[in-house]
Protein backbone atom coordinates (compact mmCIF):
# COMPACT_ATOMS: atom_id res chain seq x y z
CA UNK A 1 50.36 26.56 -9.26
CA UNK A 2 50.17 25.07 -12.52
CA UNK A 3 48.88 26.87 -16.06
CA UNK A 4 45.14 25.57 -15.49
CA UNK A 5 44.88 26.92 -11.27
CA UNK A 6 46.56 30.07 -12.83
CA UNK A 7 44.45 31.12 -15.95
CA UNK A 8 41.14 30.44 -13.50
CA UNK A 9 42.82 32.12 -11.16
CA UNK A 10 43.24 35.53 -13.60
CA UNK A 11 39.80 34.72 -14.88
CA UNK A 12 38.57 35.29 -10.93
CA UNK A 13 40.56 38.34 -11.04
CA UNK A 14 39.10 39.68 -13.95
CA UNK A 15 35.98 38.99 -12.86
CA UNK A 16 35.94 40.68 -9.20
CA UNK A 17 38.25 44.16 -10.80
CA UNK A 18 34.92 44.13 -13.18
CA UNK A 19 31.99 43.76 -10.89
CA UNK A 20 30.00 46.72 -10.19
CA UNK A 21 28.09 47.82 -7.43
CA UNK A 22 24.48 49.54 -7.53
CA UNK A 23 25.60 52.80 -8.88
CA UNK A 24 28.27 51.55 -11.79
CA UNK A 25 30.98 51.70 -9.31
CA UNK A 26 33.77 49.43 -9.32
CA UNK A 27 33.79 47.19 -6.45
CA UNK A 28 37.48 47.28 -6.43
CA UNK A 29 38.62 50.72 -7.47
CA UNK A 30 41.21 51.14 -9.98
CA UNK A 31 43.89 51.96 -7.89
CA UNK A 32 43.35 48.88 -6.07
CA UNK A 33 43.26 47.25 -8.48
CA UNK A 34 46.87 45.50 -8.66
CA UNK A 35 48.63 44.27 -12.04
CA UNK A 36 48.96 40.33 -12.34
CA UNK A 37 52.48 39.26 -12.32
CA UNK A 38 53.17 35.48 -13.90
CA UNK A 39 56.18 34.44 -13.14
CA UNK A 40 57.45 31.20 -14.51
CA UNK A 41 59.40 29.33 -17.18
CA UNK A 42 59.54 30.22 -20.94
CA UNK A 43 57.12 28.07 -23.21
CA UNK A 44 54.97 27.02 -20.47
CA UNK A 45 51.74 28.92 -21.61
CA UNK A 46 51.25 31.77 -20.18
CA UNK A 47 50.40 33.36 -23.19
CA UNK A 48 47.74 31.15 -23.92
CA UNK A 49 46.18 31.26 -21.13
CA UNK A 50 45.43 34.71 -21.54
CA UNK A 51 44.23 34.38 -25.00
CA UNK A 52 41.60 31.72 -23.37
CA UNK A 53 40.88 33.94 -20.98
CA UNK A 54 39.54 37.10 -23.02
CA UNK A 55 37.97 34.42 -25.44
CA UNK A 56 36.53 32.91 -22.23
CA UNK A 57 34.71 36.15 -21.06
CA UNK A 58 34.30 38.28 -24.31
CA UNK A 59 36.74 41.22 -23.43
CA UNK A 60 39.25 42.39 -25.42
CA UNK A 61 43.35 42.00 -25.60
CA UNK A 62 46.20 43.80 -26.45
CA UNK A 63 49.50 41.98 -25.96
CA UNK A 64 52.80 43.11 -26.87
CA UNK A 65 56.41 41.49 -25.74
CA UNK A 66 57.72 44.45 -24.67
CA UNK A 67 61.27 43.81 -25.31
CA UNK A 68 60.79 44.99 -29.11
CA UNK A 69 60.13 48.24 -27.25
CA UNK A 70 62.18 51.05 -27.11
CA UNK A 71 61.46 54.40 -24.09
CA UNK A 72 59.91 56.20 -27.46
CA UNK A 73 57.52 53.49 -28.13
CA UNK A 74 56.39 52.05 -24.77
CA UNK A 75 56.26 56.04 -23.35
CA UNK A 76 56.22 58.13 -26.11
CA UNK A 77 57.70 61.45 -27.34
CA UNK A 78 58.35 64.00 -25.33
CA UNK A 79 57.05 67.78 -26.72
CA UNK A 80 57.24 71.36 -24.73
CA UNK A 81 53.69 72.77 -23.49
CA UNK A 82 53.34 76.10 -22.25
CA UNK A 83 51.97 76.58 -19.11
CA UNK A 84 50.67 79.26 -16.86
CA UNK A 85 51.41 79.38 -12.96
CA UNK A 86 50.99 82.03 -11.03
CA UNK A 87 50.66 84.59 -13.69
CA UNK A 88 53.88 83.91 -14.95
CA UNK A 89 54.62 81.13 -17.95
CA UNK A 90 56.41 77.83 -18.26
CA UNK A 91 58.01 75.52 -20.24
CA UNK A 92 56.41 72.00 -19.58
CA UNK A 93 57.18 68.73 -20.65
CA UNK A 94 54.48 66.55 -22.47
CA UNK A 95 54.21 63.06 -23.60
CA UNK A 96 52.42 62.22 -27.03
CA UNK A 97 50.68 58.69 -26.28
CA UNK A 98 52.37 55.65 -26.04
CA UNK A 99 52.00 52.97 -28.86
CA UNK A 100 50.71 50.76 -26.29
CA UNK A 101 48.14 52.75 -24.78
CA UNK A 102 47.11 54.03 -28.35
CA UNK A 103 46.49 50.40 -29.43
CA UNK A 104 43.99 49.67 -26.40
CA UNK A 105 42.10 52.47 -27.42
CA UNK A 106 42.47 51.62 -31.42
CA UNK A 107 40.97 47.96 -30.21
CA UNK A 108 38.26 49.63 -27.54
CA UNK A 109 36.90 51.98 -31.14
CA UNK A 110 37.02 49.52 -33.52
CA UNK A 111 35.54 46.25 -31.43
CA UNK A 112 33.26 48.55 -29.01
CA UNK A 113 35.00 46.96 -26.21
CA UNK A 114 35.28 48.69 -23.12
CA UNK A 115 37.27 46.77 -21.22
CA UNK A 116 39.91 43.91 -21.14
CA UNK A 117 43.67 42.76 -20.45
CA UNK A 118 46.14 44.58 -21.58
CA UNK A 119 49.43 41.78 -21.53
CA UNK A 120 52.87 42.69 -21.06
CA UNK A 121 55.12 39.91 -22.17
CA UNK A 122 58.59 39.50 -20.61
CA UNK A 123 58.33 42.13 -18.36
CA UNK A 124 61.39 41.88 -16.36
CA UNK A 125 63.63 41.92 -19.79
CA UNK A 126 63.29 45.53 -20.59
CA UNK A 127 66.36 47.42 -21.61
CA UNK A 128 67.91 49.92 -19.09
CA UNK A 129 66.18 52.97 -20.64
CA UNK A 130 62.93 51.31 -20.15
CA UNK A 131 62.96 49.68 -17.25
CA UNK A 132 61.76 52.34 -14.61
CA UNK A 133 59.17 53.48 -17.03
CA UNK A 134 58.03 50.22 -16.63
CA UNK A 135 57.82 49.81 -13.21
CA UNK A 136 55.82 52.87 -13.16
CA UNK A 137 53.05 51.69 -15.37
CA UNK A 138 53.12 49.02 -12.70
CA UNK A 139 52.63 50.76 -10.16
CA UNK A 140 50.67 53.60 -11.16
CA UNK A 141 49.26 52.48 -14.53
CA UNK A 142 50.09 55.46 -16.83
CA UNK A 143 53.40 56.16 -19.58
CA UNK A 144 54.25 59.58 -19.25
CA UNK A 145 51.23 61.79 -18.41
CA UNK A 146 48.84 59.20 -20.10
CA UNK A 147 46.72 56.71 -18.35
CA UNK A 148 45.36 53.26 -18.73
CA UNK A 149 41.84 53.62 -19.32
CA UNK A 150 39.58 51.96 -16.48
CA UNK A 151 38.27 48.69 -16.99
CA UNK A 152 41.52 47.39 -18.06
CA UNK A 153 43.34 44.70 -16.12
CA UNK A 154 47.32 44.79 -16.42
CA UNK A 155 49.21 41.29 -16.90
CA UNK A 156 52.33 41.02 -17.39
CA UNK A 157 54.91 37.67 -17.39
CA UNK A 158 58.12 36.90 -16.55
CA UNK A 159 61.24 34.64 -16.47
CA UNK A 160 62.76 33.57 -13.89
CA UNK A 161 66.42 34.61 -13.71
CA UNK A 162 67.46 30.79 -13.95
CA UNK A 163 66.08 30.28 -17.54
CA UNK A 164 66.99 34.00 -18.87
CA UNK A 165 70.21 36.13 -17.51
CA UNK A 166 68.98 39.45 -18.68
CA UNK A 167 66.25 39.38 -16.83
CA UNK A 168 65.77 42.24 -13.80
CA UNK A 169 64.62 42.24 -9.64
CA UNK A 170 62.10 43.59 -9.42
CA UNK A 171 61.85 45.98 -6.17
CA UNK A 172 60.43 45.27 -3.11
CA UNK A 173 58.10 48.46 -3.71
CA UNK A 174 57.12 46.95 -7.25
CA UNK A 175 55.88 43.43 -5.94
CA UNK A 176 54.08 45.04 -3.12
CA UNK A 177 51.72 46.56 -5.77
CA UNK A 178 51.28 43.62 -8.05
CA UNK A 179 49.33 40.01 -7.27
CA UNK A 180 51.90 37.90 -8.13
CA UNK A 181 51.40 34.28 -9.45
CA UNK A 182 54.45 31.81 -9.87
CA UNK A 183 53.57 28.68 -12.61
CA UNK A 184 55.29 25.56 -12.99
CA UNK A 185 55.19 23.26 -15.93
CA UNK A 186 52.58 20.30 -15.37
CA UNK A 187 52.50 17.46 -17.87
CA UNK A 188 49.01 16.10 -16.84
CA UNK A 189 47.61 19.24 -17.30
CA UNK A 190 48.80 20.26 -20.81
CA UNK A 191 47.87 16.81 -21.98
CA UNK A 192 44.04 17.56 -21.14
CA UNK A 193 45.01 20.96 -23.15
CA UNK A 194 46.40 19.15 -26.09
CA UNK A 195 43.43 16.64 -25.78
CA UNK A 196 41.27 19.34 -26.67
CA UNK A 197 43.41 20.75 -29.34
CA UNK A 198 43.74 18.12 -31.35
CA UNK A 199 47.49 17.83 -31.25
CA UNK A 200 49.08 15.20 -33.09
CA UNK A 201 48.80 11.35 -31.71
CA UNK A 202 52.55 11.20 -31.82
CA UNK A 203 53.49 14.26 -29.57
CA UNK A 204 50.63 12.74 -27.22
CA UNK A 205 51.56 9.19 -26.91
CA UNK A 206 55.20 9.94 -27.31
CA UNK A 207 54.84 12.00 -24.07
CA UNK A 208 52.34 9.67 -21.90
CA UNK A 209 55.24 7.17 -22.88
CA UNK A 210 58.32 9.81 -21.50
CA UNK A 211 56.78 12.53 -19.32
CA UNK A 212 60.62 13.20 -18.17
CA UNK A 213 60.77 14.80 -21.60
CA UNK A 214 57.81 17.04 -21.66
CA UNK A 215 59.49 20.04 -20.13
CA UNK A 216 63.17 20.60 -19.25
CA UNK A 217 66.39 23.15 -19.46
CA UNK A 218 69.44 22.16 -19.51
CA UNK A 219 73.20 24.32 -19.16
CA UNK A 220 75.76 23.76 -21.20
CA UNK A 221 79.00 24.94 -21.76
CA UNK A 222 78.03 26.16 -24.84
CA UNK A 223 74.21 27.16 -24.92
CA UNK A 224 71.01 26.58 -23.00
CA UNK A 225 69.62 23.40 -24.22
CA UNK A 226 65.69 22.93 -23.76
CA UNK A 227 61.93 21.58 -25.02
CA UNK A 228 59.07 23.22 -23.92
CA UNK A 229 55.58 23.27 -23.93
CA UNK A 230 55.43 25.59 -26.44
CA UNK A 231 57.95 23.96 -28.44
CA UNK A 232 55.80 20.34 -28.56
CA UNK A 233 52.64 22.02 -29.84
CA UNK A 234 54.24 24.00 -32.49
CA UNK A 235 56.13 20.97 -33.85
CA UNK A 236 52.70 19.01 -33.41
CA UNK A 237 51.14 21.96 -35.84
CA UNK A 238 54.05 21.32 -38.51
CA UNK A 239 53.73 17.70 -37.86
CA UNK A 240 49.95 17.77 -38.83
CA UNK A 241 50.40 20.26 -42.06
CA UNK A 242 53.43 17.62 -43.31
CA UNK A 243 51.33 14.65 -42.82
CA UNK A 244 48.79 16.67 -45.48
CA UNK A 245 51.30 17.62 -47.99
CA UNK A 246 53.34 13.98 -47.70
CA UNK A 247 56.20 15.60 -46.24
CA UNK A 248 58.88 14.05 -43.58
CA UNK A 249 59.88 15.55 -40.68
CA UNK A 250 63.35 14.05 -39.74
CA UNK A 251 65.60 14.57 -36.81
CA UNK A 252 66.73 17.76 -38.06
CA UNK A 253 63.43 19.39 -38.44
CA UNK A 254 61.92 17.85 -34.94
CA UNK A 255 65.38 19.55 -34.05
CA UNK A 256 64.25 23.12 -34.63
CA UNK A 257 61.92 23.04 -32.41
CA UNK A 258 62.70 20.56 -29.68
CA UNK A 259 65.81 22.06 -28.71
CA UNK A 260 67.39 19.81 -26.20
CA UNK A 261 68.76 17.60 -29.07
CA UNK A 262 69.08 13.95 -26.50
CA UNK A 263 65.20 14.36 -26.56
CA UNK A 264 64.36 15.73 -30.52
CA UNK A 265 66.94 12.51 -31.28
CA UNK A 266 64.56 10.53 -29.03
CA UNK A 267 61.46 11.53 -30.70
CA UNK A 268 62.38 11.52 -34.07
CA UNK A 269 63.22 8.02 -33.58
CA UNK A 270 59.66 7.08 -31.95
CA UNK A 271 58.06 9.11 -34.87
CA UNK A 272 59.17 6.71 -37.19
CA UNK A 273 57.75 3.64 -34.86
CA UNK A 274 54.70 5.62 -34.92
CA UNK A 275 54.46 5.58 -38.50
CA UNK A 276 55.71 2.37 -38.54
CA UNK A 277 53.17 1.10 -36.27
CA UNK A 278 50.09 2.77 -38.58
CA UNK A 279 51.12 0.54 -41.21
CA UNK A 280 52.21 -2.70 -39.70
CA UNK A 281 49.22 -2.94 -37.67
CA UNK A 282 46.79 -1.65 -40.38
CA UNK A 283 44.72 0.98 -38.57
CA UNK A 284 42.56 2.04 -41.01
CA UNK A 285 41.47 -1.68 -41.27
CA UNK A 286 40.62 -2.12 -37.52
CA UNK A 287 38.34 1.23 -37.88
CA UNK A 288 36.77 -0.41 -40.92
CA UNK A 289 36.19 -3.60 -38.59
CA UNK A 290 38.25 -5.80 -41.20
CA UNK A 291 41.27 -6.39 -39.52
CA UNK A 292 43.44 -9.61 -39.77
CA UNK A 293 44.27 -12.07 -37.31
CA UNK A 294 48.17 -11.89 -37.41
CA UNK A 295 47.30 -8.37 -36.58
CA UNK A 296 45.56 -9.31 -32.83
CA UNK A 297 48.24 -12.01 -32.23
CA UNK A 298 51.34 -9.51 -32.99
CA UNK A 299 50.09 -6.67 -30.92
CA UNK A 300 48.89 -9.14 -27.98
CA UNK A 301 52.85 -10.06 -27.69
CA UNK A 302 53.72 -6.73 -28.34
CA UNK A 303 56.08 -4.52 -25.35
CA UNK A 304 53.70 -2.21 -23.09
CA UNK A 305 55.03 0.38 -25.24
CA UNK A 306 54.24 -0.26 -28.67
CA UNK A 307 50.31 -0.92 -27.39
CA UNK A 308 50.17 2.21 -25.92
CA UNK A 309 51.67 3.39 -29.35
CA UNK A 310 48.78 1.62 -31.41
CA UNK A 311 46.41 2.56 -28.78
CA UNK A 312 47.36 6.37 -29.24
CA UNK A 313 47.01 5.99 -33.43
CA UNK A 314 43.64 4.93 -32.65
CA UNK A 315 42.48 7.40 -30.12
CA UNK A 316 43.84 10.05 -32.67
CA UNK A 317 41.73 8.65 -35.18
CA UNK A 318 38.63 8.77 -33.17
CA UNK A 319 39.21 11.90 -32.20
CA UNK A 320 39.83 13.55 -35.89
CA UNK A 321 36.19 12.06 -36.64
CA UNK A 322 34.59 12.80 -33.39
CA UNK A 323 36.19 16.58 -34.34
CA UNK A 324 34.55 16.29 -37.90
CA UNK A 325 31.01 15.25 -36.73
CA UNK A 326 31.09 17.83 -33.96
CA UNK A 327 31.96 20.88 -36.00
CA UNK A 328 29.06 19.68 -38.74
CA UNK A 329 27.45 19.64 -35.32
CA UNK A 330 27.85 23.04 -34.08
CA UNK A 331 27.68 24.02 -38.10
CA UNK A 332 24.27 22.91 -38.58
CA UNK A 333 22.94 24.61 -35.04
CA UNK A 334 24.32 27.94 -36.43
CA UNK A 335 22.76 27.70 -39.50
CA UNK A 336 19.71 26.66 -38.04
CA UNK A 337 19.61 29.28 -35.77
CA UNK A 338 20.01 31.95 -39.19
CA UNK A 339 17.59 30.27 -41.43
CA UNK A 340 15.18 30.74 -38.48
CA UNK A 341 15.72 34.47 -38.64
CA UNK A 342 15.64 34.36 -42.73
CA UNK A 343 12.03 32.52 -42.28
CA UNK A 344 11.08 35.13 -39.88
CA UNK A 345 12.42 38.00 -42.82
CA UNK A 346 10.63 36.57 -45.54
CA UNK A 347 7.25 36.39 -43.49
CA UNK A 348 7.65 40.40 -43.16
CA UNK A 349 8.05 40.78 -46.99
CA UNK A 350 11.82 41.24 -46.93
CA UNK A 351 14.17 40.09 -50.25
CA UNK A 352 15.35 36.80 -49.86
CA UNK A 353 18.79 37.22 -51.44
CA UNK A 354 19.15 40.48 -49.21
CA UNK A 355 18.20 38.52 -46.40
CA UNK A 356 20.74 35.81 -46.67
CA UNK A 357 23.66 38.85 -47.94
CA UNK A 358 22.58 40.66 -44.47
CA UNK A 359 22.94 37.75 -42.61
CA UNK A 360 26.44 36.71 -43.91
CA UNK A 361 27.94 40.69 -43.47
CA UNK A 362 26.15 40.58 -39.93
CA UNK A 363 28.50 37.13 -39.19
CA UNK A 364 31.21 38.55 -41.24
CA UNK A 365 31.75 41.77 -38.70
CA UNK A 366 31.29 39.50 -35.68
CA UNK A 367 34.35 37.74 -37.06
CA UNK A 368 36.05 40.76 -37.52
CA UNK A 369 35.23 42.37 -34.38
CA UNK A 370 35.82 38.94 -32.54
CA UNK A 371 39.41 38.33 -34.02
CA UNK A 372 40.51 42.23 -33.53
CA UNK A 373 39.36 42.06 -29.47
CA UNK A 374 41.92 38.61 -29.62
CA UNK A 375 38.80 36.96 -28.81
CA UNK A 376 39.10 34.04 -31.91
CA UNK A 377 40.51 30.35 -30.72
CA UNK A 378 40.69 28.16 -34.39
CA UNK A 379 38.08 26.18 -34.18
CA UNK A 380 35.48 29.34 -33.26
CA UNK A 381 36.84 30.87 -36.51
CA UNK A 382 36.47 28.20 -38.58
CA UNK A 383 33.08 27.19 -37.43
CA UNK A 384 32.00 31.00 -38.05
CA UNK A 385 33.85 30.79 -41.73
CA UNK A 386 31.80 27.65 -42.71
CA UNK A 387 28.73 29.52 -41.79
CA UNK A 388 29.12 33.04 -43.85
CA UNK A 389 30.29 30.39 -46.74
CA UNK A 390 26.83 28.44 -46.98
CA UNK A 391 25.28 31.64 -46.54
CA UNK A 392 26.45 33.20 -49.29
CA UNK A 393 26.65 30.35 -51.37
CA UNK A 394 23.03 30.16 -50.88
CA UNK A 395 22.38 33.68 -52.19
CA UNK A 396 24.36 32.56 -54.76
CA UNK A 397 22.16 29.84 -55.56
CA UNK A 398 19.07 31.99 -55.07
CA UNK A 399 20.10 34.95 -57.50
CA UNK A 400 20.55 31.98 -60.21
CA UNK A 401 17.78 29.55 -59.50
CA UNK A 402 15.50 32.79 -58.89
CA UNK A 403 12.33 30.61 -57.62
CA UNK A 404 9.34 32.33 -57.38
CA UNK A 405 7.81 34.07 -54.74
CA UNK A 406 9.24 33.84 -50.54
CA UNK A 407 8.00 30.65 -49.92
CA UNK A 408 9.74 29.11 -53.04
CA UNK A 409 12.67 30.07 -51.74
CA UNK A 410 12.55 28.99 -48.23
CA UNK A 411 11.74 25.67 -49.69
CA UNK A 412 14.87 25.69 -51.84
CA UNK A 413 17.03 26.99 -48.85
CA UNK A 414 15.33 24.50 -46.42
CA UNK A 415 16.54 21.77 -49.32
CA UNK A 416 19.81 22.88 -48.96
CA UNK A 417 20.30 22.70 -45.84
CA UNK A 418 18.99 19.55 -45.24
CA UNK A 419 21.79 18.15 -47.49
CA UNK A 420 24.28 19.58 -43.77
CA UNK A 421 22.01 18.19 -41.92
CA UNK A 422 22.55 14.41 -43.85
CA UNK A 423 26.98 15.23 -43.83
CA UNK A 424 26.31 15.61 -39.70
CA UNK A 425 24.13 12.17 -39.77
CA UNK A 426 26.55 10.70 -42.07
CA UNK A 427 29.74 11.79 -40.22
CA UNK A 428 28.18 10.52 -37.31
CA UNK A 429 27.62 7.19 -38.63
CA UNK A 430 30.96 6.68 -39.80
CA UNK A 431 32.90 7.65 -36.39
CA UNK A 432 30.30 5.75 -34.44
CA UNK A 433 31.01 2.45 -36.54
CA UNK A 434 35.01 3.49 -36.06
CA UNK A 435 34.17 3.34 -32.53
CA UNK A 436 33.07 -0.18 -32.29
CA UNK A 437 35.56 -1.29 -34.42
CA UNK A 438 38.43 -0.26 -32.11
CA UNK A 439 36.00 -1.27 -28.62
CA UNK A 440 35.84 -4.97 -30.94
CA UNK A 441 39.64 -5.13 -31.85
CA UNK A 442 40.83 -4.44 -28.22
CA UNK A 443 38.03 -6.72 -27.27
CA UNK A 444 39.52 -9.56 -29.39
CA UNK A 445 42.95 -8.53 -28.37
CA UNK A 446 43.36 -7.85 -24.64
CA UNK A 447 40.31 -9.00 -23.22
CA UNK A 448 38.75 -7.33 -20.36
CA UNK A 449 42.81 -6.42 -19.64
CA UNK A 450 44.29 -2.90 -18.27
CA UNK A 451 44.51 -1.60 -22.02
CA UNK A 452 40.91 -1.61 -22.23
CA UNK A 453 40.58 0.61 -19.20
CA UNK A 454 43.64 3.14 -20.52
CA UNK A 455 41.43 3.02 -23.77
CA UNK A 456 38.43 3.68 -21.96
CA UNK A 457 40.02 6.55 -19.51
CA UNK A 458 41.36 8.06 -22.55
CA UNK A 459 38.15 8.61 -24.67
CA UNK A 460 36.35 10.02 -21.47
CA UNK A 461 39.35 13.01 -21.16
CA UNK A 462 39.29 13.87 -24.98
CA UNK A 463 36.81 16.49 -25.43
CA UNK A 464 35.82 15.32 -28.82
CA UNK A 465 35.24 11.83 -28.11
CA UNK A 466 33.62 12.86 -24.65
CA UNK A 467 31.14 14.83 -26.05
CA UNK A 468 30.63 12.45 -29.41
CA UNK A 469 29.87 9.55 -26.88
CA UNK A 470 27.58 11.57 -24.88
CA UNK A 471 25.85 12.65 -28.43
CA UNK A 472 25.56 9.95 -30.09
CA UNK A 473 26.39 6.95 -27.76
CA UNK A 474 28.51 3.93 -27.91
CA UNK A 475 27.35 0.40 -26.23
CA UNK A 476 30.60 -0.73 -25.48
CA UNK A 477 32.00 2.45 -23.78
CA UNK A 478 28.79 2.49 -21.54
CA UNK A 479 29.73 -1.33 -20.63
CA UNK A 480 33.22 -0.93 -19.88
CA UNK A 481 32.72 2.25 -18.03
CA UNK A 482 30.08 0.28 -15.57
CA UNK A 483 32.50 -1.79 -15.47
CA UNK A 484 35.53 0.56 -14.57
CA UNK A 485 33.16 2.42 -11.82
CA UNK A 486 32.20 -1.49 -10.42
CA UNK A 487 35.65 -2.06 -10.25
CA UNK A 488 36.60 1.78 -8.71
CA UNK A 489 33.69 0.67 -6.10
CA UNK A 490 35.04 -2.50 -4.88
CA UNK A 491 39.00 -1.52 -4.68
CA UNK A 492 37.75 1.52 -2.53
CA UNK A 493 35.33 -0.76 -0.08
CA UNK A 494 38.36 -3.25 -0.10
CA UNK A 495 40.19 -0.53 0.93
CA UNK A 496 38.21 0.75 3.87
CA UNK A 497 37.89 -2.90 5.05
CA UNK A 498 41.55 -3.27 5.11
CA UNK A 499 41.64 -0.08 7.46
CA UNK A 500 38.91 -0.85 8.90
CA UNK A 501 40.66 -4.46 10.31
CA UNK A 502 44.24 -2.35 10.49
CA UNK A 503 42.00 0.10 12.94
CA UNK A 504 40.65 -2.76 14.75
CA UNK A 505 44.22 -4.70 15.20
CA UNK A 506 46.10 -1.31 16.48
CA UNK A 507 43.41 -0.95 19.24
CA UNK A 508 43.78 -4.70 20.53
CA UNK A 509 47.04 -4.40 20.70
CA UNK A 510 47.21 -1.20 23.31
């Protein structure tokens, strides 16, 4: 299955090894409760997937790659316990805890967590020493003599042995005691990922352009050659932090990460088009609705290629402001939501400043506690940063303006926030104008043509621009998407007519 069936898939899991009955007992008890094994190539996500996954449904995780493990680490140290059988004393052999147990209970005190996934990277690349300790924790979920507390679902991933030769079999007595789950790359559905990332236009287009390239490993005499999923997302982070500071990324540095180097020669060459293309075609003057006419005529005569190129600066574009307006969007409901509960303080007498300082430690430990359960995805955190920021820049602002009495204050703080209230509207404003602009240019340029419809289909799958358009609105989207659906209708009637007569012909013939 690919990364999206899989990490619903583990998300089920979770959720029926959870589920209680009537008197707080598991459905599924623990011991039935069997270990997820992903198998599948490196770079392909598995990783994130579980990340999304505790995020998803608020429990915590602890992941480790256990190859930096040693036997002393994973299982701990061994000490001598004396023991009584019988009436007559022995020698007995103890474990202290393992490190790995010990940090699922350090995460369980600290977060208040009581249960979650506990994921075991590269599982079947232990070391020699390790391995059958391994396999027991598998099996029977405890290192040494301590356990895996209840509540805690074991995942653990895998190579297979084509992409790493030190990986190890696993037993047929192993895989009868884990659910096993085998992923394969899938382009189409790490695009709809990177959609709602926000990875760079380039990596995106470059890849709708070449899917060949989006995932492959390749033997050589000399070395494994390879790019990865994980590989085009980390270079599209650099890529987006160089573009900030001014800096280049040449075919050396698109090198270190894309290490197959046919393909990081490939795209280091369309990265330059892409830049190219930003300022030959002028895209910040289409989005300010003042392009030039040499501008329609070149790209109308311009290969497939290079329009898709354009057409991917622009849907970047729309989708860094869409991004923008949203997170002032989700800002301004948060803060809402707070000020509500300062209004309701002040009405029972409290302090404003103490208020607002309570109110920004109370968000400040649900950080915390959210980024120590694993729980944090980057835009959650910054969202939740903003917040505590305002609020204590408006205690700030209280302790100096010092206005007198509750309602004084509310008033100033209610001023105040109106002026996030006015960056949302204004945002909005200026990506909904961007918007036309670019439905207008293509408009002028292709017509009612098959761009329009890529351009179309594209906004509707990035989250940003999905929801922005839903939000907000956007006349022409809402007339080419009629128009899209009228023409979906009529090719699939069309269709059933021609089977219909193809039916009809096969029966007068016998």
């Amino acid at each position: 299955m690919n990364i999206k069936q899989a990490k619903q898939e583990i998300a089920n899991t979770l959720k029926a090894y959870l589920s209680k009955d009537e008197l707080g007992n598991y459905l599924i008890p623990p011991v039935r409760q069997r270990p997820v094994l992903l198998m599948g190539p490196p770079g392909v996500g598995k990783t994130q997937i579980m990340e999304q996954v505790a995020a998803e449904t608020g429990v915590g995780l602890v992941a480790y790659t256990i190859t930096h493990h040693t036997r002393q680490s994973a299982v701990g140290l061994p000490f001598i316990e004396k023991r009584t059988y019988g009436g007559e004393e022995y020698a007995v052999t103890e474990y202290t805890m393992s490190e790995i147990l010990a940090s699922v209970y350090s995460l369980m005190e600290k977060t208040g967590l009581k249960e979650g996934i506990l994921f075991l990277d590269e599982i079947n690349c232990v070391s020699e020493t390790l391995a059958p300790m391994m396999l027991q924790f598998l099996q029977c979920k405890t290192f040494g003599n301590q356990r895996l507390p209840e509540g805690w679902l074991i995942a653990a991933a895998g190579n297979p042995p084509e992409y790493n030769r030190s990986v190890r079999d696993f037993d047929v007595v192993t895989l009868d005691r884990v659910k096993r789950i085998d992923v394969r790359e899938d382009f189409a559905v790490w695009k709809e990922y990177a959609r709602a990332k926000g990875l760079h236009g380039a990596v995106v287009s470059y890849l709708d352009i070449k899917k060949e390239n989006f995932y492959r490993v390749e033997t050589t005499a000399e070395s494994l050659q390879f790019a990865t999923a994980r590989g085009w997302e980390d270079l599209s982070e650099l890529l987006t932090v160089y573009e900030t500071l001014g800096l280049k990324a040449d075919r050396e540095v698109v090198g270190q990460y894309i290490q197959l180097p046919r393909i990081a020669r490939d795209f280091a060459n369309y990265l330059e088009l892409y830049n190219k293309y930003r300022k030959i075609y002028h895209v910040d003057e289409i989005l300010k609705g003042t392009w030039r006419p040499v501008t329609v005529r070149e790209l109308r005569a311009a290969p497939f290629d290079e329009k898709l190129s354009v057409m991917g600066l622009l849907l970047s574009r729309l989708s860094e402001a869409a991004r923008e307006a949203r997170r002032q969007d989700g800002l301004c409901e948060s803060l809402h939501a707070a000020l509500t509960s300062f209004k309701a303080s002040l009405s029972a007498g409290e302090n404003p400043q103490e208020v607002l300082g309570a109110l920004a430690r109370e968000r400040r430990e649900a950080l915390r506690r959210a980024r120590d359960a694993g729980q944090l995805e980057k835009a959650r955190q910054t969202l939740a940063q903003l917040e505590i920021n305002i609020l204590e820049d408006y205690r700030r602002r209280l302790i100096q303006e010092n206005p007198a009495g509750s309602e004084a204050a509310m008033d100033a703080v209610r001023g105040w926030f109106g002026g996030e209230v006015e960056k949302r509207s204004s945002l909005a404003r200026t990506a909904k104008a961007e918007l036309d602009h670019a439905f207008a240019f293509l408009e002028e340029t292709f017509g009612q043509g098959q761009e329009l419809v890529l351009f179309v289909t594209e906004l509707t799958a990035y989250a940003d621009t999905s929801w922005f358009i839903e939000t907000f609105g956007c006349d022409a989207y809402f007339r080419h998407n009629r128009e899209l659906l009228f023409d979906d209708t009529r090719r699939r009637i069309r269709e059933e007519i021609i089977a219909v007569k193809a039916a009809e012909q096969e029966e007068s013939h016998d």
